[in-house]
Protein backbone atom coordinates (compact mmCIF):
# COMPACT_ATOMS: atom_id res chain seq x y z
CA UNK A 1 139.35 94.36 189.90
CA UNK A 2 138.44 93.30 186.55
CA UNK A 3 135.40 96.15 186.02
CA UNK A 4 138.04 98.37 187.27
CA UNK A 5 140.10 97.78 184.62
CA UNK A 6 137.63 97.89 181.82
CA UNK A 7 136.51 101.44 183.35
CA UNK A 8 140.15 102.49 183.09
CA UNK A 9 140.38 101.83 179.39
CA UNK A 10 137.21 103.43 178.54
CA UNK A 11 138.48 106.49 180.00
CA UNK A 12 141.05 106.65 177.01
CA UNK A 13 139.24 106.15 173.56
CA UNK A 14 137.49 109.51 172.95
CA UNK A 15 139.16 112.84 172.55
CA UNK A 16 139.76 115.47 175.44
CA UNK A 17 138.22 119.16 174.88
CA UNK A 18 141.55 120.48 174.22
CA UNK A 19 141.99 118.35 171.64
CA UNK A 20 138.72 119.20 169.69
CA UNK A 21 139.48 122.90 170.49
CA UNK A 22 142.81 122.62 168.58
CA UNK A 23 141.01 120.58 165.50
CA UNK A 24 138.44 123.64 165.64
CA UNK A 25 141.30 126.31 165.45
CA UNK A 26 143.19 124.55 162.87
CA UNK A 27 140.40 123.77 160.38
CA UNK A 28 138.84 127.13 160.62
CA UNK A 29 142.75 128.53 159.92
CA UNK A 30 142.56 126.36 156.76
CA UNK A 31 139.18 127.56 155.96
CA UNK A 32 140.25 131.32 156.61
CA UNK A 33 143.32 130.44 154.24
CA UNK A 34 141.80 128.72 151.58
CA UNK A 35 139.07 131.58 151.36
CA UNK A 36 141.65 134.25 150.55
CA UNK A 37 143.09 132.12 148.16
CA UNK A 38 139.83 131.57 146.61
CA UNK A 39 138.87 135.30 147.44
CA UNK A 40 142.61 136.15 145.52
CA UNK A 41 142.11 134.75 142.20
CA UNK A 42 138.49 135.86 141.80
CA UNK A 43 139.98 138.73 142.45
CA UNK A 44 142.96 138.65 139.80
CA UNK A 45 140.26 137.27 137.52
CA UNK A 46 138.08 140.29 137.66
CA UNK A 47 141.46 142.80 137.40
CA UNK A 48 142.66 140.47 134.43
CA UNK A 49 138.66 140.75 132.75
CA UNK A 50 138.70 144.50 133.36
CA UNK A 51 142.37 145.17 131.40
CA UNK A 52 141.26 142.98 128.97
CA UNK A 53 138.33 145.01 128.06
CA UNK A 54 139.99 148.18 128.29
CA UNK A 55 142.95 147.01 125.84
CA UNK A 56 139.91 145.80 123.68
CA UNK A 57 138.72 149.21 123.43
CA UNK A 58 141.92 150.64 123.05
CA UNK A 59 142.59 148.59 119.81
CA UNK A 60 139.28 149.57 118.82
CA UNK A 61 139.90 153.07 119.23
CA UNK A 62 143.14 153.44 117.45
CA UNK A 63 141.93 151.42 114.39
CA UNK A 64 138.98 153.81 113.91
CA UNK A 65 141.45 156.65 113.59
CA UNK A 66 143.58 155.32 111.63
CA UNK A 67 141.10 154.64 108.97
CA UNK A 68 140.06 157.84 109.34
CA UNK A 69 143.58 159.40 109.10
CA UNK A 70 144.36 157.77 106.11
CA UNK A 71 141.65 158.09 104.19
CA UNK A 72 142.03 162.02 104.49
CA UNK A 73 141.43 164.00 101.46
CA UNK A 74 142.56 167.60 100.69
CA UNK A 75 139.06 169.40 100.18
CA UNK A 76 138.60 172.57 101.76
CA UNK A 77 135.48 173.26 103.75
CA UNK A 78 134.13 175.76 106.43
CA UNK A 79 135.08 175.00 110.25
CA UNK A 80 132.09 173.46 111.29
CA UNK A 81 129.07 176.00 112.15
CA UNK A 82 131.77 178.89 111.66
CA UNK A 83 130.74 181.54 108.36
CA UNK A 84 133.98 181.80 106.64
CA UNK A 85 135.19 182.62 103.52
CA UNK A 86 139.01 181.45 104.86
CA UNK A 87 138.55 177.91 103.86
CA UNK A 88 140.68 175.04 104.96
CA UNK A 89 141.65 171.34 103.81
CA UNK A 90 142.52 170.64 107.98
CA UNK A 91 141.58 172.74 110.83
CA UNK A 92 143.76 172.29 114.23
CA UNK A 93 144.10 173.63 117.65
CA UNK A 94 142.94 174.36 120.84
CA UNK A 95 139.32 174.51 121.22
CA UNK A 96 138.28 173.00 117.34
CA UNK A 97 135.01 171.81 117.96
CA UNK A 98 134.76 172.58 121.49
CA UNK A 99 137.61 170.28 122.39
CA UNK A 100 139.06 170.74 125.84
CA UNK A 101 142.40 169.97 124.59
CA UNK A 102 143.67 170.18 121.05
CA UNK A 103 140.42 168.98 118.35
CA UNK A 104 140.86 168.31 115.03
CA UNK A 105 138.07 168.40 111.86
CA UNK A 106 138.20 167.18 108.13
CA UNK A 107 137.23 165.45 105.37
CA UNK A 108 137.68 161.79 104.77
CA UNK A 109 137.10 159.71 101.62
CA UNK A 110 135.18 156.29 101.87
CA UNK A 111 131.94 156.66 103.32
CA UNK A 112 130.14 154.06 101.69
CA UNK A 113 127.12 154.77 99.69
CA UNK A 114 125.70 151.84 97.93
CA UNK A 115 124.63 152.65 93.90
CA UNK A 116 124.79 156.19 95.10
CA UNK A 117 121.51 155.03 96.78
CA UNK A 118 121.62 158.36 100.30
CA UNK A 119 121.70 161.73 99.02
CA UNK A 120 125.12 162.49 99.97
CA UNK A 121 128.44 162.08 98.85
CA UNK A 122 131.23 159.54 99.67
CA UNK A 123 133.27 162.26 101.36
CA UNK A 124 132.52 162.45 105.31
CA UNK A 125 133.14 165.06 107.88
CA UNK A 126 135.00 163.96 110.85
CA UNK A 127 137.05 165.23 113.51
CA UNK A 128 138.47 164.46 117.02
CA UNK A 129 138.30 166.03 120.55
CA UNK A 130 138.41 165.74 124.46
CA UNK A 131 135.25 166.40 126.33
CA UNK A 132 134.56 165.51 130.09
CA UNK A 133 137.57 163.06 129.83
CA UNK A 134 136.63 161.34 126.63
CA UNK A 135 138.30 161.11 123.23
CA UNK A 136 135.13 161.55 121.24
CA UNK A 137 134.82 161.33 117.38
CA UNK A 138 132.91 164.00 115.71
CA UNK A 139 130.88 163.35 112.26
CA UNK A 140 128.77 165.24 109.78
CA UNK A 141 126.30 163.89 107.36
CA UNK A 142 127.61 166.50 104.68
CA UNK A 143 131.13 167.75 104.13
CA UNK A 144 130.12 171.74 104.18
CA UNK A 145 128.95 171.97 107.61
CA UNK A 146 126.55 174.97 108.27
CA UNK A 147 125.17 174.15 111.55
CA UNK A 148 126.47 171.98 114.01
CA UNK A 149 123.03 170.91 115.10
CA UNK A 150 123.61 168.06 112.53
CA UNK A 151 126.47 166.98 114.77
CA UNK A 152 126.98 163.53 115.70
CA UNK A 153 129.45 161.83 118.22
CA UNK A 154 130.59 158.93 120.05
CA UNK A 155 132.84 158.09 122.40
CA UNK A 156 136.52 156.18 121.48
CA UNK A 157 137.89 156.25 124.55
CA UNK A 158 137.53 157.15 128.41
CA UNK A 159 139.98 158.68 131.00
CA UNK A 160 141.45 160.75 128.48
CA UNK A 161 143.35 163.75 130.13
CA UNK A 162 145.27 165.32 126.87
CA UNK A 163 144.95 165.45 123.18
CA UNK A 164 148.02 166.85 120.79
CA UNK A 165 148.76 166.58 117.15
CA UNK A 166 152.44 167.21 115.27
CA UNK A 167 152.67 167.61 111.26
CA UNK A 168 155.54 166.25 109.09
CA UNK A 169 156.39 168.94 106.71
CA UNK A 170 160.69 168.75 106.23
CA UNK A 171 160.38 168.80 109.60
CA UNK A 172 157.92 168.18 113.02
CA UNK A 173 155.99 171.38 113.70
CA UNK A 174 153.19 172.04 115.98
CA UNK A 175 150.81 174.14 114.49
CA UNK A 176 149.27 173.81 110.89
CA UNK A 177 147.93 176.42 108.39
CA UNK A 178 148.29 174.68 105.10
CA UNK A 179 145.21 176.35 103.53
CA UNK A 180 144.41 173.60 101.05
CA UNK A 181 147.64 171.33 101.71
CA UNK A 182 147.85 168.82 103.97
CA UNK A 183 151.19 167.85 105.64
CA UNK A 184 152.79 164.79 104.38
CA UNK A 185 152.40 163.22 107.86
CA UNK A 186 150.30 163.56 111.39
CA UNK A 187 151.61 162.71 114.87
CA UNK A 188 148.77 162.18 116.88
CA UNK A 189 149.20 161.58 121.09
CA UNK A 190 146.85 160.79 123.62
CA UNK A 191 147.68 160.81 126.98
CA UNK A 192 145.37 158.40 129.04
CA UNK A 193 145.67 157.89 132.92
CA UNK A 194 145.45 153.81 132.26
CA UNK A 195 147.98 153.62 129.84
CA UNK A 196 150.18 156.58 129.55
CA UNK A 197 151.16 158.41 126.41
CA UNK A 198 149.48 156.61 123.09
CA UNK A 199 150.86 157.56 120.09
CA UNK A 200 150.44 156.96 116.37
CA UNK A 201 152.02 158.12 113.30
CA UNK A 202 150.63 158.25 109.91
CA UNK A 203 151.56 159.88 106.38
CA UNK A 204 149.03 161.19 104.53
CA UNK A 205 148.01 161.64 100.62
CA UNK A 206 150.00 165.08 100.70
CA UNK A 207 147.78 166.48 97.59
CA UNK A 208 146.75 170.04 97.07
CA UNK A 209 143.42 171.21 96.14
CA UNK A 210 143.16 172.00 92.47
C-alpha cells in the first residue's frame, strides 16, 4: 500500500499537455501583442521623422522667398532669353520661364560680392516656377539675361500642384503690367498636396525706375 501511495502523488506534480498548450497560446498572444505595439510606434516614429522633415523644408522654403521678395528692386530688364525692347521691373504669368503654373522673374538687391572681388554686380536675377511638381527657384549670374543657357535652379519644394501670385495696388488684382513700378505688395500661394494652400504676403519697396 505504501508504494501505492507514493505512485499516486507522483502522478500530480508536473503539468498536463493541455496545460502547456494553453501557456503556449497565451505567451505567443502576448508576443503577437507586444510586437504590434512595438511594430506601432516604430511606425509613428518614422511618420513623426518624415513630417518633421517635410515642415523643415517647408520653413526653409518660405524663408528663401521671402528674402528674395523683399529685397526686390525696381530695375527693368529683358524677360529672360526673350529680345525685347518692352522692358519690365516684374514679369508675371502663365508660362514665365517655362513654369507650368504661374512663374515669376526679377531683380533682387543683396547678392553679396565681397570688395567687389566677382565681376558682377550686387543685383541678382531670380524668379519662381512649377516644373514636374516642384516649386523651383530660378537664378542668373547677371541681371540682363540674354540666354537662358546661363540658367541655374534648384528645387524649394516638392508635391507642388499650383503656383499664383496677387498684387496690392489700392486694391488685390491678378495680373501685373507696371512697366517699371512695382506694386506696393505681392500675394504669393502655393498649393501643395501635403499641406494645402501656403500663403505669404509681403509689401514691397514700391519705387519707380528713374
Amino acid at each position: 500500500m505504501p508504494s501505492l501511495k507514493y505512485n499516486k502523488q507522483k502522478k500530480h506534480k508536473g503539468f498536463t499537455l493541455i496545460e502547456i498548450l494553453i501557456a503556449i497560446a497565451i505567451f505567443a498572444t502576448l508576443s503577437l501583442a507586444a510586437y504590434q505595439i512595438l511594430q506601432g510606434v516604430l511606425r509613428s516614429g518614422e511618420i513623426s521623422k518624415s513630417h518633421d522633415e517635410n515642415l523643415i523644408e517647408v520653413q526653409r522654403g518660405m524663408l528663401l522667398i521671402e528674402r528674395d521678395f523683399l529685397q526686390m528692386v525696381a530695375r527693368n530688364s529683358r524677360l529672360s532669353g526673350v529680345a525685347t525692347e518692352n522692358l519690365k521691373a516684374l514679369y508675371v504669368g502663365k508660362g514665365v520661364l517655362d513654369s507650368e503654373s504661374q512663374g515669376i522673374e526679377f531683380n533682387r538687391l543683396g547678392w553679396t560680392n565681397p570688395l567687389n572681388l566677382l565681376p558682377r554686380s550686387n543685383i541678382l536675377r531670380v524668379g519662381y516656377r512649377v516644373q514636374n511638381e516642384q516649386l523651383q527657384r530660378v537664378y542668373f549670374l547677371y541681371p540682363d539675361v540674354v540666354s537662358r543657357e546661363s540658367e541655374q535652379q534648384q528645387v524649394i519644394l516638392n508635391d507642388i500642384e499650383e503656383l499664383s501670385f496677387r498684387f496690392w495696388n489700392n486694391g488685390w488684382v491678378t495680373t501685373w503690367n507696371g512697366g517699371g513700378v512695382l506694386p506696393s505688395g505681392i500675394e504669393i500661394t502655393i498649393m501643395s498636396k501635403h499641406y494645402g494652400e501656403l500663403k505669404r504676403v509681403f509689401l514691397l519697396p514700391n519705387s519707380e525706375v528713374k
